[in-house]
PDB file of N, CA and C in Angstrom:
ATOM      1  N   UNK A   1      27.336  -3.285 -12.198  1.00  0.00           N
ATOM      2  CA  UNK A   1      26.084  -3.905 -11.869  1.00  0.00           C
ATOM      3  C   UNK A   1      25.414  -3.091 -10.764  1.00  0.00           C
ATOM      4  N   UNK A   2      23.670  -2.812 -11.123  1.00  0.00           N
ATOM      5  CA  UNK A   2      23.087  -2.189  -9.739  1.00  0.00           C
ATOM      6  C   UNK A   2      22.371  -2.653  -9.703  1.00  0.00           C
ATOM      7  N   UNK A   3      22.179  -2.982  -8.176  1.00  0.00           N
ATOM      8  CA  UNK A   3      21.161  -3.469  -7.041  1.00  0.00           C
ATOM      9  C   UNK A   3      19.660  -2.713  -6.672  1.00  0.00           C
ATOM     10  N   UNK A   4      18.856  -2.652  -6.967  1.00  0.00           N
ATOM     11  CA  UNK A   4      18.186  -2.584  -6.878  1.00  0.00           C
ATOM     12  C   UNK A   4      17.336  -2.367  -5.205  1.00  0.00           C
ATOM     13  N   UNK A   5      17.679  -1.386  -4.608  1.00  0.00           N
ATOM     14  CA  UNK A   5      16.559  -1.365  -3.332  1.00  0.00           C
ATOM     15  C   UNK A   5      15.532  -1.247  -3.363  1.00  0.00           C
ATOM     16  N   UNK A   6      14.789  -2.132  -2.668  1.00  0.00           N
ATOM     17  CA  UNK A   6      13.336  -2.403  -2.360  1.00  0.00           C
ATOM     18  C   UNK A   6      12.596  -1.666  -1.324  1.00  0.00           C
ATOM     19  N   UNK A   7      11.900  -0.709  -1.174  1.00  0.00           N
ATOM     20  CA  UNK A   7      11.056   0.240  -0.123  1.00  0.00           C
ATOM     21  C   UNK A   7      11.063  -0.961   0.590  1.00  0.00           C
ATOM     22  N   UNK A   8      10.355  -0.121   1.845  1.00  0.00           N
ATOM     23  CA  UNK A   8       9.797  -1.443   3.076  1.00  0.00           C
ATOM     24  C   UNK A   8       8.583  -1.631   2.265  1.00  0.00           C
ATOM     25  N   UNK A   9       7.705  -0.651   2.002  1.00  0.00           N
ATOM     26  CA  UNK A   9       6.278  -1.062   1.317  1.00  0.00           C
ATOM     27  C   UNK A   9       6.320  -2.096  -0.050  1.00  0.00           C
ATOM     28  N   UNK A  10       6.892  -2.015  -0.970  1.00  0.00           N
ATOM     29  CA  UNK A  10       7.073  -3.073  -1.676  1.00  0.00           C
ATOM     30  C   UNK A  10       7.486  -4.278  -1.351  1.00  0.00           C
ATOM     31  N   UNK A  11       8.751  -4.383  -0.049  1.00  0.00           N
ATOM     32  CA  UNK A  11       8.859  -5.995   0.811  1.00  0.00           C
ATOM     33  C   UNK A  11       7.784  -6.046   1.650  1.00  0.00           C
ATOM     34  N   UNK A  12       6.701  -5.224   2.129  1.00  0.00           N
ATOM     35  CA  UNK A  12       5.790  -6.235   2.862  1.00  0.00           C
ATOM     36  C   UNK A  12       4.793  -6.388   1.584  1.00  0.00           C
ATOM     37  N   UNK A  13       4.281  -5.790   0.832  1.00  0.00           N
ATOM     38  CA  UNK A  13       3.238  -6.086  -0.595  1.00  0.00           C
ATOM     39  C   UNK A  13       3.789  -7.164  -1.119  1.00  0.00           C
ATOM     40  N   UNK A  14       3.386  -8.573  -0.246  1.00  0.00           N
ATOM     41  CA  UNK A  14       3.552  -9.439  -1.162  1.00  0.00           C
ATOM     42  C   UNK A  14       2.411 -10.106  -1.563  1.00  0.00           C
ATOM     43  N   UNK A  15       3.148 -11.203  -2.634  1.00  0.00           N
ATOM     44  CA  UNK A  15       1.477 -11.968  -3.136  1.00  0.00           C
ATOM     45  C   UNK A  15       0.145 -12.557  -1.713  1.00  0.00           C
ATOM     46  N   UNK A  16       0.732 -12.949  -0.960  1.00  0.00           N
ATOM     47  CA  UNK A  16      -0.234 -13.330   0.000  1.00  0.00           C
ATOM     48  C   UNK A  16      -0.945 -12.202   0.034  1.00  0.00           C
ATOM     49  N   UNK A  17      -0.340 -11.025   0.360  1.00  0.00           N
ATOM     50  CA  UNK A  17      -1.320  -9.612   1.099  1.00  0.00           C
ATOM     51  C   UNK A  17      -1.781  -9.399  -0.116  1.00  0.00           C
ATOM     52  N   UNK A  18      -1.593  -9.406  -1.468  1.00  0.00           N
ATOM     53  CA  UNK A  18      -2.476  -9.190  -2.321  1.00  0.00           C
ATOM     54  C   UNK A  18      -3.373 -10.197  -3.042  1.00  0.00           C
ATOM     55  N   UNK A  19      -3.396 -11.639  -2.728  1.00  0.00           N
ATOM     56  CA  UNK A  19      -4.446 -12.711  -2.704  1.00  0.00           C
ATOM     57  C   UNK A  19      -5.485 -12.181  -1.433  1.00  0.00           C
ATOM     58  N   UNK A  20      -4.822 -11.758  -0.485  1.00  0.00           N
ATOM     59  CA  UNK A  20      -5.967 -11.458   0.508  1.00  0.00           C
ATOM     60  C   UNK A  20      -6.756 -10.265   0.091  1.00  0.00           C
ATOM     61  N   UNK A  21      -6.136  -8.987  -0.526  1.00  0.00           N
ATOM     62  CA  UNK A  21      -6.746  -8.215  -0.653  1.00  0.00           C
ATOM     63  C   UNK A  21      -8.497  -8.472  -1.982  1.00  0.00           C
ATOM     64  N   UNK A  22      -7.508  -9.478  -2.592  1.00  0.00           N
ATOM     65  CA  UNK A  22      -8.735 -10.110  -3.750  1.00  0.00           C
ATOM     66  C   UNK A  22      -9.773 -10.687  -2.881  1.00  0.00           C
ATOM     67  N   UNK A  23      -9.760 -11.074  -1.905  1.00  0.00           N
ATOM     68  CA  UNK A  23     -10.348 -12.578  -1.297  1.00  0.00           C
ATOM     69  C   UNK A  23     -11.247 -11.399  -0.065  1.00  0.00           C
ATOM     70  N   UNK A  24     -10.516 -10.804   0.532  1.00  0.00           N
ATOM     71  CA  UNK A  24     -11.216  -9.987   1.874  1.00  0.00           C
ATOM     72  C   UNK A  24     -11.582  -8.697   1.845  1.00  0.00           C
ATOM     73  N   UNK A  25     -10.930  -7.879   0.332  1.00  0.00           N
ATOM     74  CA  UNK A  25     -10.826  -6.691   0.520  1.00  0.00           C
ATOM     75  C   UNK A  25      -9.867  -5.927   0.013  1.00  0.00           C
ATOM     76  N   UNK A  26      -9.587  -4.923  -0.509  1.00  0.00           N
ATOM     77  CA  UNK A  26      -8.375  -4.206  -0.241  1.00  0.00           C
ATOM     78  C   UNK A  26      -8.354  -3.536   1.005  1.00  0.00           C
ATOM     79  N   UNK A  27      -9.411  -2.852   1.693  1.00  0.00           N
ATOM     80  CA  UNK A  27      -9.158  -1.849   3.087  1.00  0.00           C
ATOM     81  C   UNK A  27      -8.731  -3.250   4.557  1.00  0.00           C
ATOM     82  N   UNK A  28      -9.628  -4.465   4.127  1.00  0.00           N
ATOM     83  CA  UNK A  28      -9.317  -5.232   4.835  1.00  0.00           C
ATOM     84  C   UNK A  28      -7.269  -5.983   5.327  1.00  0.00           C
ATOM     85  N   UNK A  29      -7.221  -6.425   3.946  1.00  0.00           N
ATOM     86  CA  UNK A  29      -6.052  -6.252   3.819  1.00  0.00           C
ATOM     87  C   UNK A  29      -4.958  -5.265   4.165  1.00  0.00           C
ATOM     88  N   UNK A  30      -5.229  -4.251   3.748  1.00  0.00           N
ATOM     89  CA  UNK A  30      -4.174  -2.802   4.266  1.00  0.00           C
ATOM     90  C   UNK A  30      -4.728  -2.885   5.877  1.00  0.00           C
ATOM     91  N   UNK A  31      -5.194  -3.091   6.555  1.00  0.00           N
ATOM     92  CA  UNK A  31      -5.729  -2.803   8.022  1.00  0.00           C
ATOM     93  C   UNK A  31      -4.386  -4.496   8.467  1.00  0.00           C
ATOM     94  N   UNK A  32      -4.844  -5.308   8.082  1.00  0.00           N
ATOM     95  CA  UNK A  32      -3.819  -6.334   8.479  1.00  0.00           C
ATOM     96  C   UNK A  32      -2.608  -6.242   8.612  1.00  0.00           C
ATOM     97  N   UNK A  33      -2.044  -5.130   7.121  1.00  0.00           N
ATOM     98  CA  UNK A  33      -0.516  -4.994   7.450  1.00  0.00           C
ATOM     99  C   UNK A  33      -0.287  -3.737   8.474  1.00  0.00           C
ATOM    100  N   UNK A  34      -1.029  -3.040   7.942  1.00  0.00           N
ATOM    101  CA  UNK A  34      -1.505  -2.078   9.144  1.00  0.00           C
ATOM    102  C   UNK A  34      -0.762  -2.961  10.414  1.00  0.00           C
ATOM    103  N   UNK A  35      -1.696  -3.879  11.374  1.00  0.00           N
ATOM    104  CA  UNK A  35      -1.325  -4.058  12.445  1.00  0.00           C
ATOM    105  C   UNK A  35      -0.370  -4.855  12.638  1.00  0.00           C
ATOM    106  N   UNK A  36       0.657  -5.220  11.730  1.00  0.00           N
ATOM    107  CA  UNK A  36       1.519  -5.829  11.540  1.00  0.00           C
ATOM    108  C   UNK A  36       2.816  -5.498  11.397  1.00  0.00           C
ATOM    109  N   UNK A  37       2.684  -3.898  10.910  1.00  0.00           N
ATOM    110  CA  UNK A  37       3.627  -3.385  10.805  1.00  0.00           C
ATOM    111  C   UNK A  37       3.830  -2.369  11.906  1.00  0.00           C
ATOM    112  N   UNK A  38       4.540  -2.658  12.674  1.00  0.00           N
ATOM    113  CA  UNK A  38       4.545  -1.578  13.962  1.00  0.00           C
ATOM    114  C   UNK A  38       4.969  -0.248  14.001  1.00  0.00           C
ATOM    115  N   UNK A  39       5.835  -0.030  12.523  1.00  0.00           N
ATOM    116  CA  UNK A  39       6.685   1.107  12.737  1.00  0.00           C
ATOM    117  C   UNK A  39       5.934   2.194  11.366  1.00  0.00           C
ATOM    118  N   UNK A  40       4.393   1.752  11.104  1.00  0.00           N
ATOM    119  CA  UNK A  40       3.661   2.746  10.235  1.00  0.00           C
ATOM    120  C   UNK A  40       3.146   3.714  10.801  1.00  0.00           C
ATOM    121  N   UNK A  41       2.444   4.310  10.207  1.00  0.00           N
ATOM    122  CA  UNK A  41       1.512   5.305  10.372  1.00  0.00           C
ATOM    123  C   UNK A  41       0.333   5.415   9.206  1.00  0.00           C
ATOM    124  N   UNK A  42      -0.821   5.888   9.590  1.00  0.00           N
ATOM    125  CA  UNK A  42      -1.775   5.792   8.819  1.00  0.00           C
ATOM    126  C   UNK A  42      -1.923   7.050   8.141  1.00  0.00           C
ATOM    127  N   UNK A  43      -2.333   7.293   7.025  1.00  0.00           N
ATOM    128  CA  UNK A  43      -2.303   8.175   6.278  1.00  0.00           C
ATOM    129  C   UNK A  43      -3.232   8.332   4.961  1.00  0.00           C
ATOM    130  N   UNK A  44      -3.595   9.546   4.650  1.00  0.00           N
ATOM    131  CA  UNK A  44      -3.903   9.660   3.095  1.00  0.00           C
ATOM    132  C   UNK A  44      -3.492   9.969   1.804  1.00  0.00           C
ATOM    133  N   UNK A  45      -3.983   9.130   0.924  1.00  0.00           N
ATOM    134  CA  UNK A  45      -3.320   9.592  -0.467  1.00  0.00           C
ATOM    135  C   UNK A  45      -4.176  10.241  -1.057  1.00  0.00           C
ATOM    136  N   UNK A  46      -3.871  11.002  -2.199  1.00  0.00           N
ATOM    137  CA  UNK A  46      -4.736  11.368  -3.300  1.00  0.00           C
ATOM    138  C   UNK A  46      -3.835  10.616  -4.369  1.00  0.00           C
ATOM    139  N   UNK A  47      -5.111  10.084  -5.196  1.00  0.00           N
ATOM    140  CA  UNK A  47      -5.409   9.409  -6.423  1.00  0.00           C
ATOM    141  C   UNK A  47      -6.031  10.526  -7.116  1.00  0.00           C
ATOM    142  N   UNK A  48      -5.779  11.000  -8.372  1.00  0.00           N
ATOM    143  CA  UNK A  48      -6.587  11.954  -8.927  1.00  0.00           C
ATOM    144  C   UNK A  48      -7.403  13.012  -8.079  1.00  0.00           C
ATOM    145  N   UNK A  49      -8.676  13.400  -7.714  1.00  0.00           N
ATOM    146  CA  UNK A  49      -9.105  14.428  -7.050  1.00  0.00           C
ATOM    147  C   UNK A  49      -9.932  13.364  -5.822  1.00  0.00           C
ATOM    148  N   UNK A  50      -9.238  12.428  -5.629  1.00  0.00           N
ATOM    149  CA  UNK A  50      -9.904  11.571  -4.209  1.00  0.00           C
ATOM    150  C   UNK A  50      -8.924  11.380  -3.572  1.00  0.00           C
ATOM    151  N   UNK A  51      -9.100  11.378  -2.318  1.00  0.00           N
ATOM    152  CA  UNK A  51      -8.473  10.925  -1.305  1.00  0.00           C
ATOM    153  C   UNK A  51      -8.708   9.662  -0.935  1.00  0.00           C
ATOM    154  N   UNK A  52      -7.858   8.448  -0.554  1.00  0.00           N
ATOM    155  CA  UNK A  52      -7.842   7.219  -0.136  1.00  0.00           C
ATOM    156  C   UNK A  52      -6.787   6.719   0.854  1.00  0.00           C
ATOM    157  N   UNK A  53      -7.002   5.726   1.482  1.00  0.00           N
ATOM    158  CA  UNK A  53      -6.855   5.194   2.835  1.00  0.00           C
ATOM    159  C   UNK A  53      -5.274   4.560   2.427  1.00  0.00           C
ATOM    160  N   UNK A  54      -4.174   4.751   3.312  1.00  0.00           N
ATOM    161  CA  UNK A  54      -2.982   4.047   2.751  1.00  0.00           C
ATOM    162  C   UNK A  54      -2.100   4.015   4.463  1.00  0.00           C
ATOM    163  N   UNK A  55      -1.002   3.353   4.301  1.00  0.00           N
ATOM    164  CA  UNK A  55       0.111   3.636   5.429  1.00  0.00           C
ATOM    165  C   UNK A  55       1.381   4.059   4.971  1.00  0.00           C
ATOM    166  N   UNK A  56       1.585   5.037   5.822  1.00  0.00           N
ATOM    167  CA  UNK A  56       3.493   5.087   5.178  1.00  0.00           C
ATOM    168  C   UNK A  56       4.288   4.857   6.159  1.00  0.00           C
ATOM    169  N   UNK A  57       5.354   4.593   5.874  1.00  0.00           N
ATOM    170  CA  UNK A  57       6.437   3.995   6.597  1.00  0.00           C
ATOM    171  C   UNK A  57       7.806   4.899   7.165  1.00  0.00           C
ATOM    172  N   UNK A  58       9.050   4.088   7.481  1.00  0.00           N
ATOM    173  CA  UNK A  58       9.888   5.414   8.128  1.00  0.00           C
ATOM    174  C   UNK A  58      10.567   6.069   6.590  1.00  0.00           C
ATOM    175  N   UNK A  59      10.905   4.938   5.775  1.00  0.00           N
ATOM    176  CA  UNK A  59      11.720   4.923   4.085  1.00  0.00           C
ATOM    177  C   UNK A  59      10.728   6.227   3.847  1.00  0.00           C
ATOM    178  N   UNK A  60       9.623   6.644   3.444  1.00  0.00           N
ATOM    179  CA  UNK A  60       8.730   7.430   3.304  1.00  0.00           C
ATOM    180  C   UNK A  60       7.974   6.902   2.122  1.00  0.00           C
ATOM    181  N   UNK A  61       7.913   5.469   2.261  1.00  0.00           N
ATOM    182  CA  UNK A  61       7.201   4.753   0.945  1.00  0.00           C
ATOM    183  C   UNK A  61       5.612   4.577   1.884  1.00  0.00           C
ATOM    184  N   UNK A  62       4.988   3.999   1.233  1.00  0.00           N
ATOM    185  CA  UNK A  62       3.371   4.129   1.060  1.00  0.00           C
ATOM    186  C   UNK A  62       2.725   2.422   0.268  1.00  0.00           C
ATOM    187  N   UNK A  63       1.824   2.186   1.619  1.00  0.00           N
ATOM    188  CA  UNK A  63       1.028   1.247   0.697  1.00  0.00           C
ATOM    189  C   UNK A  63      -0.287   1.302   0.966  1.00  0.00           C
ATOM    190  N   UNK A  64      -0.898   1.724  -0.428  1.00  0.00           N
ATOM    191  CA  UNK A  64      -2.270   2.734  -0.186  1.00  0.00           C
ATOM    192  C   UNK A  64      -3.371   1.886  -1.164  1.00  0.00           C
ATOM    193  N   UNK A  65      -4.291   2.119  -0.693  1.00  0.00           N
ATOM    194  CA  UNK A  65      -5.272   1.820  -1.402  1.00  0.00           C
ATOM    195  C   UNK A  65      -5.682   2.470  -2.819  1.00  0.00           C
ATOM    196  N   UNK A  66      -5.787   1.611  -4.163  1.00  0.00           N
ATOM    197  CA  UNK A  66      -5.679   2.729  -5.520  1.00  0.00           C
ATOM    198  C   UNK A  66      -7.368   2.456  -5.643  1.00  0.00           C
ATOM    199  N   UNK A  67      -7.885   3.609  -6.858  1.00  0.00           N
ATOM    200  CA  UNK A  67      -8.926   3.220  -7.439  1.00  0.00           C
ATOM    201  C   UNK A  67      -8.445   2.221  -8.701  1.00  0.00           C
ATOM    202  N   UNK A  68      -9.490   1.171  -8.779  1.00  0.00           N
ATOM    203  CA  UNK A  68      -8.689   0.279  -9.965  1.00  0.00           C
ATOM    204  C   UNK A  68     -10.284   0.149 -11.673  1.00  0.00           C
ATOM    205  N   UNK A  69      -9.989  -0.883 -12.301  1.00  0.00           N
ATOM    206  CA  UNK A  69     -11.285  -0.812 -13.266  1.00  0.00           C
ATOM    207  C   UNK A  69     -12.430  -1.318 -12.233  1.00  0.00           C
ATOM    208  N   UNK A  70     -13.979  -1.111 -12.933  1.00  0.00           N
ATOM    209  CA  UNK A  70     -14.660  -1.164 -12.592  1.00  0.00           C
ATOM    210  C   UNK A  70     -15.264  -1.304 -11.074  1.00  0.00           C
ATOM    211  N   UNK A  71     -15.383  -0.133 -10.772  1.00  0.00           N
ATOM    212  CA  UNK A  71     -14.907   0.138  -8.814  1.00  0.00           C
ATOM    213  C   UNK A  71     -14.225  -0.657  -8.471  1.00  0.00           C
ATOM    214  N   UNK A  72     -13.525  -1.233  -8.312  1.00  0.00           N
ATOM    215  CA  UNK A  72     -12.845  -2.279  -7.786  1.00  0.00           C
ATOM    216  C   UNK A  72     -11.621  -1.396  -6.938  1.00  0.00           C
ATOM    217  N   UNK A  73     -11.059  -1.689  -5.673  1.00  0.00           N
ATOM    218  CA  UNK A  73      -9.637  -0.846  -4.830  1.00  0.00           C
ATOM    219  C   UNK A  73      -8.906  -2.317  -5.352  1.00  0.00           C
ATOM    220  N   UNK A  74      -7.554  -1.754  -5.171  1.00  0.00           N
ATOM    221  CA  UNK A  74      -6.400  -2.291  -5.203  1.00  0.00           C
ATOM    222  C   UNK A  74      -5.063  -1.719  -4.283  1.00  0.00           C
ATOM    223  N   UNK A  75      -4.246  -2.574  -3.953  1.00  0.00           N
ATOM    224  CA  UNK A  75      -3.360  -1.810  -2.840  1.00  0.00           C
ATOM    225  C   UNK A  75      -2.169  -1.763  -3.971  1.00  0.00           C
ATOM    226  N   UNK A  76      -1.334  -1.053  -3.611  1.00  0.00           N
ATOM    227  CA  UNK A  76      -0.516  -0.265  -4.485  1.00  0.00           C
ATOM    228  C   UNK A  76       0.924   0.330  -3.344  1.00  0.00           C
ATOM    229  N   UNK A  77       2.247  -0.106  -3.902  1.00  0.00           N
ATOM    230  CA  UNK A  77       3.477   0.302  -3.252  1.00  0.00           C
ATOM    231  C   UNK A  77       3.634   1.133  -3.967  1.00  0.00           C
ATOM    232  N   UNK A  78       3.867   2.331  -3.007  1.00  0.00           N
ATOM    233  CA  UNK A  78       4.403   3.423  -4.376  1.00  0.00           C
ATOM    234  C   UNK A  78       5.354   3.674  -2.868  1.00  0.00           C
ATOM    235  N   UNK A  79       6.890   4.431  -3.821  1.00  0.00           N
ATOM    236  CA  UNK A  79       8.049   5.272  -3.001  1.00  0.00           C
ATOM    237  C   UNK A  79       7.725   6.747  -2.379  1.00  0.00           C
ATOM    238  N   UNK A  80       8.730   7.038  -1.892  1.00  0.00           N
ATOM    239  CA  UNK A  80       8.929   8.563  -0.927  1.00  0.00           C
ATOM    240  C   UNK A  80       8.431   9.237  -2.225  1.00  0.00           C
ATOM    241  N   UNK A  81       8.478   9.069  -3.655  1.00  0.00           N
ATOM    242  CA  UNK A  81       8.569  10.333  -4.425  1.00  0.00           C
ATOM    243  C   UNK A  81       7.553  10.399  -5.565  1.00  0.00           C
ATOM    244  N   UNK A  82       6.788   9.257  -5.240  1.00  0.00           N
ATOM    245  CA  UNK A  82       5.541   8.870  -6.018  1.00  0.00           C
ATOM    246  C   UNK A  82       4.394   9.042  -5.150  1.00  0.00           C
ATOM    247  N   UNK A  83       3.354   9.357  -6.032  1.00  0.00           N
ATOM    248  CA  UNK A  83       1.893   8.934  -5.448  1.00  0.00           C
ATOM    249  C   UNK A  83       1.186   9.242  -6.514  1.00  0.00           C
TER     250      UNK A  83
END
């Protein structure tokens, strides 16, 4: 049997932070865990040929802002080895 580890960015992406992100924002939202999480850093991703607003952590996971359908952002856990 295997266990499954969870990034830090996927245990703080939970449904609340992503009801909020529907409700306030996605940049709004990522700025909340932002100051919530003490041990991030702010950072950029590229999504295709854009750059967007995200945090990564010490694990080297990432919770970044995606482009989603119809302009719409969405926040997004991706690991050390994704983006």
């Amino acid at each position: 049997m295997t266990v499954a580890v969870k990034s830090v960015a996927e245990k703080l992406l939970s449904p609340a932070i992503l009801l909020q992100a529907q409700k306030d924002g996605a940049l709004n939202a990522l700025e909340a865990v932002y100051t919530k999480a003490r041990y991030a850093r702010y950072t950029r991703v590229k999504w295709g040929s854009d750059y967007y607003d995200g945090i990564q952590f010490d694990d080297g996971s990432h919770i970044s802002v995606r482009p989603g359908p119809f302009n719409h952002l969405m926040l997004v856990a991706t690991g050390s080895s994704t983006q």
